[in-house]
C-alpha atoms as a PDB file:
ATOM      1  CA  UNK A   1      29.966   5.071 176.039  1.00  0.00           C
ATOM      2  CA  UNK A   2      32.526   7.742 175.777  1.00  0.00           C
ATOM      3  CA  UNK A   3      33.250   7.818 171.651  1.00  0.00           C
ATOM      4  CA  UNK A   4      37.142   8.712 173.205  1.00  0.00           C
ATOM      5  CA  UNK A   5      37.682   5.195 174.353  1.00  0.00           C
ATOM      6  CA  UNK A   6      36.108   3.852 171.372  1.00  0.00           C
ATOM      7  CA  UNK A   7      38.784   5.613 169.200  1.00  0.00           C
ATOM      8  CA  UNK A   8      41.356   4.500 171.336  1.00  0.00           C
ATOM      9  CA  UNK A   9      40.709   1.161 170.880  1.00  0.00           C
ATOM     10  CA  UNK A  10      40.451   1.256 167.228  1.00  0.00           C
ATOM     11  CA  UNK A  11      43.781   3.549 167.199  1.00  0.00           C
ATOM     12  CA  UNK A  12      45.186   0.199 169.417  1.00  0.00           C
ATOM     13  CA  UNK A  13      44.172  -2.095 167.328  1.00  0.00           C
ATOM     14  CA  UNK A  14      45.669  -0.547 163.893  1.00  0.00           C
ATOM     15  CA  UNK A  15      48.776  -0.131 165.872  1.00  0.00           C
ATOM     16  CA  UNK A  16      48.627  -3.959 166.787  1.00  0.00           C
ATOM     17  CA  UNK A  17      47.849  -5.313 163.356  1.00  0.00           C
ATOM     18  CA  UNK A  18      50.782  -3.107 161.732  1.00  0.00           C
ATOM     19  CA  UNK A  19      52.687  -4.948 164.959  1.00  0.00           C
ATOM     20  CA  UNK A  20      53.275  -1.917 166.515  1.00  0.00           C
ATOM     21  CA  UNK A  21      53.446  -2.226 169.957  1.00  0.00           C
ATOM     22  CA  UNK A  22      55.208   0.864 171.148  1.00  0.00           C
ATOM     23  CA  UNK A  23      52.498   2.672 169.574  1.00  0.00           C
ATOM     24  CA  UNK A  24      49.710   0.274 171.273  1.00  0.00           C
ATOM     25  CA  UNK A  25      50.818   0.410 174.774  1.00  0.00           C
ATOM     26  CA  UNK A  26      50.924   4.118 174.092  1.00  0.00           C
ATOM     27  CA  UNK A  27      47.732   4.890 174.805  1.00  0.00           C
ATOM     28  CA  UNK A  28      47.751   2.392 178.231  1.00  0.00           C
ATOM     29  CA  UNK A  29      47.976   4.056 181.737  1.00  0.00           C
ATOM     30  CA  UNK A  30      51.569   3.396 183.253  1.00  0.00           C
ATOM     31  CA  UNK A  31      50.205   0.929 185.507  1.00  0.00           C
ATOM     32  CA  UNK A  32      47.905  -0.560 183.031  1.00  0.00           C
ATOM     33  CA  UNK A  33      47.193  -4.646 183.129  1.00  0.00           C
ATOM     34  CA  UNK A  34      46.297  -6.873 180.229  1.00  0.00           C
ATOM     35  CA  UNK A  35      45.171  -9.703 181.486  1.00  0.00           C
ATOM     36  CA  UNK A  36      44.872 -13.431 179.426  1.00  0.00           C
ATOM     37  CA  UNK A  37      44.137 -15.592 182.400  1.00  0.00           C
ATOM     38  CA  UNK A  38      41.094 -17.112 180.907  1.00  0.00           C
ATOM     39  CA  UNK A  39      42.971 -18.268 177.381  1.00  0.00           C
ATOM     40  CA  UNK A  40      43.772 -21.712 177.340  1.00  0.00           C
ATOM     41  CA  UNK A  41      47.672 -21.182 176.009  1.00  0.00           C
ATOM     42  CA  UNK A  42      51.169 -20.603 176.850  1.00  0.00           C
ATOM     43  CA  UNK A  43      50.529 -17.107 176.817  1.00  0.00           C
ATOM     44  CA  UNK A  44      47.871 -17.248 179.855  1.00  0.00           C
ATOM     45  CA  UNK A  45      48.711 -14.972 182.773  1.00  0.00           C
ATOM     46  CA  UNK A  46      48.242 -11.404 184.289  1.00  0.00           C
ATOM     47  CA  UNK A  47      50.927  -8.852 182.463  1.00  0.00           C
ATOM     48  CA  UNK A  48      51.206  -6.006 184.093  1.00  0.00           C
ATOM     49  CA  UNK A  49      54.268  -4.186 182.518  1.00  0.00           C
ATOM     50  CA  UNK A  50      54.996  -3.192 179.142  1.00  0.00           C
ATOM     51  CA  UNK A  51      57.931  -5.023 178.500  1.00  0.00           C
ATOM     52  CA  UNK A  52      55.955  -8.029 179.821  1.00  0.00           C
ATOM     53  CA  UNK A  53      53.121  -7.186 177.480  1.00  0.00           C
ATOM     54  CA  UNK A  54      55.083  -6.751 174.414  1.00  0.00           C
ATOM     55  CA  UNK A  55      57.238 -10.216 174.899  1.00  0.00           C
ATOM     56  CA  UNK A  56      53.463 -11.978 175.113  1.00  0.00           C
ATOM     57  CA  UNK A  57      52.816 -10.172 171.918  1.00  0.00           C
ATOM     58  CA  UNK A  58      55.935 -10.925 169.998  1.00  0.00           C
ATOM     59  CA  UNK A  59      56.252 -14.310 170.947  1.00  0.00           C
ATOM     60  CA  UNK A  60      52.075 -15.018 169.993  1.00  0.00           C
ATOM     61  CA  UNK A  61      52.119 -13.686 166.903  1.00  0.00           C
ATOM     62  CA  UNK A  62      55.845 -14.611 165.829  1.00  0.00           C
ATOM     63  CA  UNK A  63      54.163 -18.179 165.546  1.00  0.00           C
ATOM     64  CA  UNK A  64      52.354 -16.369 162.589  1.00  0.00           C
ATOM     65  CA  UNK A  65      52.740 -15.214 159.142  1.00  0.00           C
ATOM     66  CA  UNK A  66      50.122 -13.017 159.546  1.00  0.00           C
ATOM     67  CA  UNK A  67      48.083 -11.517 162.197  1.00  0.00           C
ATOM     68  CA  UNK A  68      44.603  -8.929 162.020  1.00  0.00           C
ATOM     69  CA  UNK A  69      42.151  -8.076 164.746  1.00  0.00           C
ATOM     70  CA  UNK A  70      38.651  -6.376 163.563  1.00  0.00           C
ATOM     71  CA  UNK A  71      36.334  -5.205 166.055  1.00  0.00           C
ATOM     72  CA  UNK A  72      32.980  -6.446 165.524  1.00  0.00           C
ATOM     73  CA  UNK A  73      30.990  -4.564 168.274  1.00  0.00           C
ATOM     74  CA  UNK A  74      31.340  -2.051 170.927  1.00  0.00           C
ATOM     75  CA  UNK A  75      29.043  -2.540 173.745  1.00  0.00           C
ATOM     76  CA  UNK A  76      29.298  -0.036 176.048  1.00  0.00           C
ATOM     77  CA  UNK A  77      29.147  -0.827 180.159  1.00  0.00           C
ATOM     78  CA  UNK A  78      29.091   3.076 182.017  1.00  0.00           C
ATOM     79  CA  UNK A  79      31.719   5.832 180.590  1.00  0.00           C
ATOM     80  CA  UNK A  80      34.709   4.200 181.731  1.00  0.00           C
ATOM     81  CA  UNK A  81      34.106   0.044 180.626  1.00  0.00           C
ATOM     82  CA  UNK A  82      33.478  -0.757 177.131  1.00  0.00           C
ATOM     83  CA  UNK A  83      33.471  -4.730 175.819  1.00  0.00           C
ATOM     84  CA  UNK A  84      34.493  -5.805 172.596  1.00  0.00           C
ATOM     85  CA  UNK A  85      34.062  -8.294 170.183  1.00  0.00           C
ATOM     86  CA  UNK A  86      36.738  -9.070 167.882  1.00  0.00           C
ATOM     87  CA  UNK A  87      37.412 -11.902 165.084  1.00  0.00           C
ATOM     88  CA  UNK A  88      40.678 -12.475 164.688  1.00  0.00           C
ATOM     89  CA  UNK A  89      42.405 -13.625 161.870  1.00  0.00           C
ATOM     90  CA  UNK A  90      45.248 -15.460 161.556  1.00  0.00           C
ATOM     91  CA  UNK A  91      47.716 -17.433 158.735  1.00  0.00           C
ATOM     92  CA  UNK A  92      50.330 -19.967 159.644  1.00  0.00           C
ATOM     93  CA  UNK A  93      53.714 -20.444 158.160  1.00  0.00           C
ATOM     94  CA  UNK A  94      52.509 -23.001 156.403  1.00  0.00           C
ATOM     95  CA  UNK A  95      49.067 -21.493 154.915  1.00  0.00           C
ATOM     96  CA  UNK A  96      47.085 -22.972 157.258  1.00  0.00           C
ATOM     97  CA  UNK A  97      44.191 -20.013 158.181  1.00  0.00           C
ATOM     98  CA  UNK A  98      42.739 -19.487 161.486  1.00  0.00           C
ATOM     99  CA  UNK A  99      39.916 -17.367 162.404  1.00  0.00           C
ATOM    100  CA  UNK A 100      39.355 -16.878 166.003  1.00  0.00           C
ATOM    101  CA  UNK A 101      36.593 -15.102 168.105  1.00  0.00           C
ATOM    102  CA  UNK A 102      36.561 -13.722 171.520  1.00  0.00           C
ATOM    103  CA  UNK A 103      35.574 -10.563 173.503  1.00  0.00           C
ATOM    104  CA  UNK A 104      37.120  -8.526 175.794  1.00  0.00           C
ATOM    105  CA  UNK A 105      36.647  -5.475 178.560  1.00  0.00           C
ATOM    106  CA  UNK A 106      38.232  -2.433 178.174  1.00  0.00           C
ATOM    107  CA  UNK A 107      38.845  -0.503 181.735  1.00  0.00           C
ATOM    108  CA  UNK A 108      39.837   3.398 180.870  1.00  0.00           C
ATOM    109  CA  UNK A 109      41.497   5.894 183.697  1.00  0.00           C
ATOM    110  CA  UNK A 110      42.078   9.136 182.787  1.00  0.00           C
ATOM    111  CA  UNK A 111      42.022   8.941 178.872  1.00  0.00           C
ATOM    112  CA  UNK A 112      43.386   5.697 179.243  1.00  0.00           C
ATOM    113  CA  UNK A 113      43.486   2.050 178.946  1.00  0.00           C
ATOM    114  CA  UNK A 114      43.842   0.660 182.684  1.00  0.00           C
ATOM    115  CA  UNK A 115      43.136  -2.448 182.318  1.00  0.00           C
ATOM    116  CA  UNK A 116      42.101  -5.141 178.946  1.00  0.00           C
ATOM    117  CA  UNK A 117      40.656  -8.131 180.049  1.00  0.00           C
ATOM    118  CA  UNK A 118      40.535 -10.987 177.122  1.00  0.00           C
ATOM    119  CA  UNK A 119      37.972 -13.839 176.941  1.00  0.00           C
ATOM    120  CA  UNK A 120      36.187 -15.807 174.826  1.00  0.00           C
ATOM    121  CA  UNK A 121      33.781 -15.104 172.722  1.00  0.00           C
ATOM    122  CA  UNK A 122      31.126 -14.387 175.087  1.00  0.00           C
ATOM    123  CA  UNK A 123      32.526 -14.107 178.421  1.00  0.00           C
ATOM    124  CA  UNK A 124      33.569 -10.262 178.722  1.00  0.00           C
ATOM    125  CA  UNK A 125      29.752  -9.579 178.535  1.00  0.00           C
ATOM    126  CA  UNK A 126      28.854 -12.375 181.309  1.00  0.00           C
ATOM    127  CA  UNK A 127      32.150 -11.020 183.196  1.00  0.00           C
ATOM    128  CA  UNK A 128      30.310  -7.422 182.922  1.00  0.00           C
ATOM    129  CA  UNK A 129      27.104  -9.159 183.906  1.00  0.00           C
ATOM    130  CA  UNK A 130      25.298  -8.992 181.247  1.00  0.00           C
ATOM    131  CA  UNK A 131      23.456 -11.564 179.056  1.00  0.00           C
ATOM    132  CA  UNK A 132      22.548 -11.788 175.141  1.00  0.00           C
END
């Protein structure tokens, strides 16, 4: 697993939790995709421009008071795939706390991110293939 991409993806997701999106999609190829099809919200679909990306983003985590990611594990698939598993965490207006875990697969072109697939907890390693 290149330790590049890993960096990258901890750069992206300190840039997401401060809500940073400019800086997030920074480090995405041009043509880059992020792709929720498998969620089971409003949000689900295939994104594959930035301004597309970033109203997804505002308008999930505007529902919040507070947002954080934290990467649990890097498993790595070849140089250029990585999957991830994050917990996220999550506080409504109202105080009610969420905590949420899922996975996803990180595609990398060129230094970087091509394509982020998100899944549940599990199924970015049984979408790679592989089992526990």
């Amino acid at each position: 697993m290149s330790e590049e991409n890993v960096e990258i993806i901890k750069r992206m997701t300190a840039a997401y939790n401060r809500g940073d999106w400019d800086a997030v999609l920074s480090y995405a190829a041009p043509d880059a995709k992020f792709d929720t099809s498998r969620d089971l919200n409003e949000w689900r679909g295939i994104y594959e421009s930035r301004d597309d990306v970033k109203r997804v983003w505002e308008g999930f985590n505007g529902q919040w008071e507070s947002w954080r990611i934290e990467i649990d594990e890097f498993v790595p698939i070849g140089e250029n795939v990585v999957v991830t598993r994050q917990t996220g965490y999550f506080r409504g207006r109202d105080g009610i706390k969420v905590t949420a875990h899922t996975s996803s697969v990180w595609t990398f072109r060129e230094g970087a991110v091509s394509a982020w697939v998100h899944h549940d907890e599990d199924g970015a390693l049984k979408a790679a293939g592989l089992s526990e």
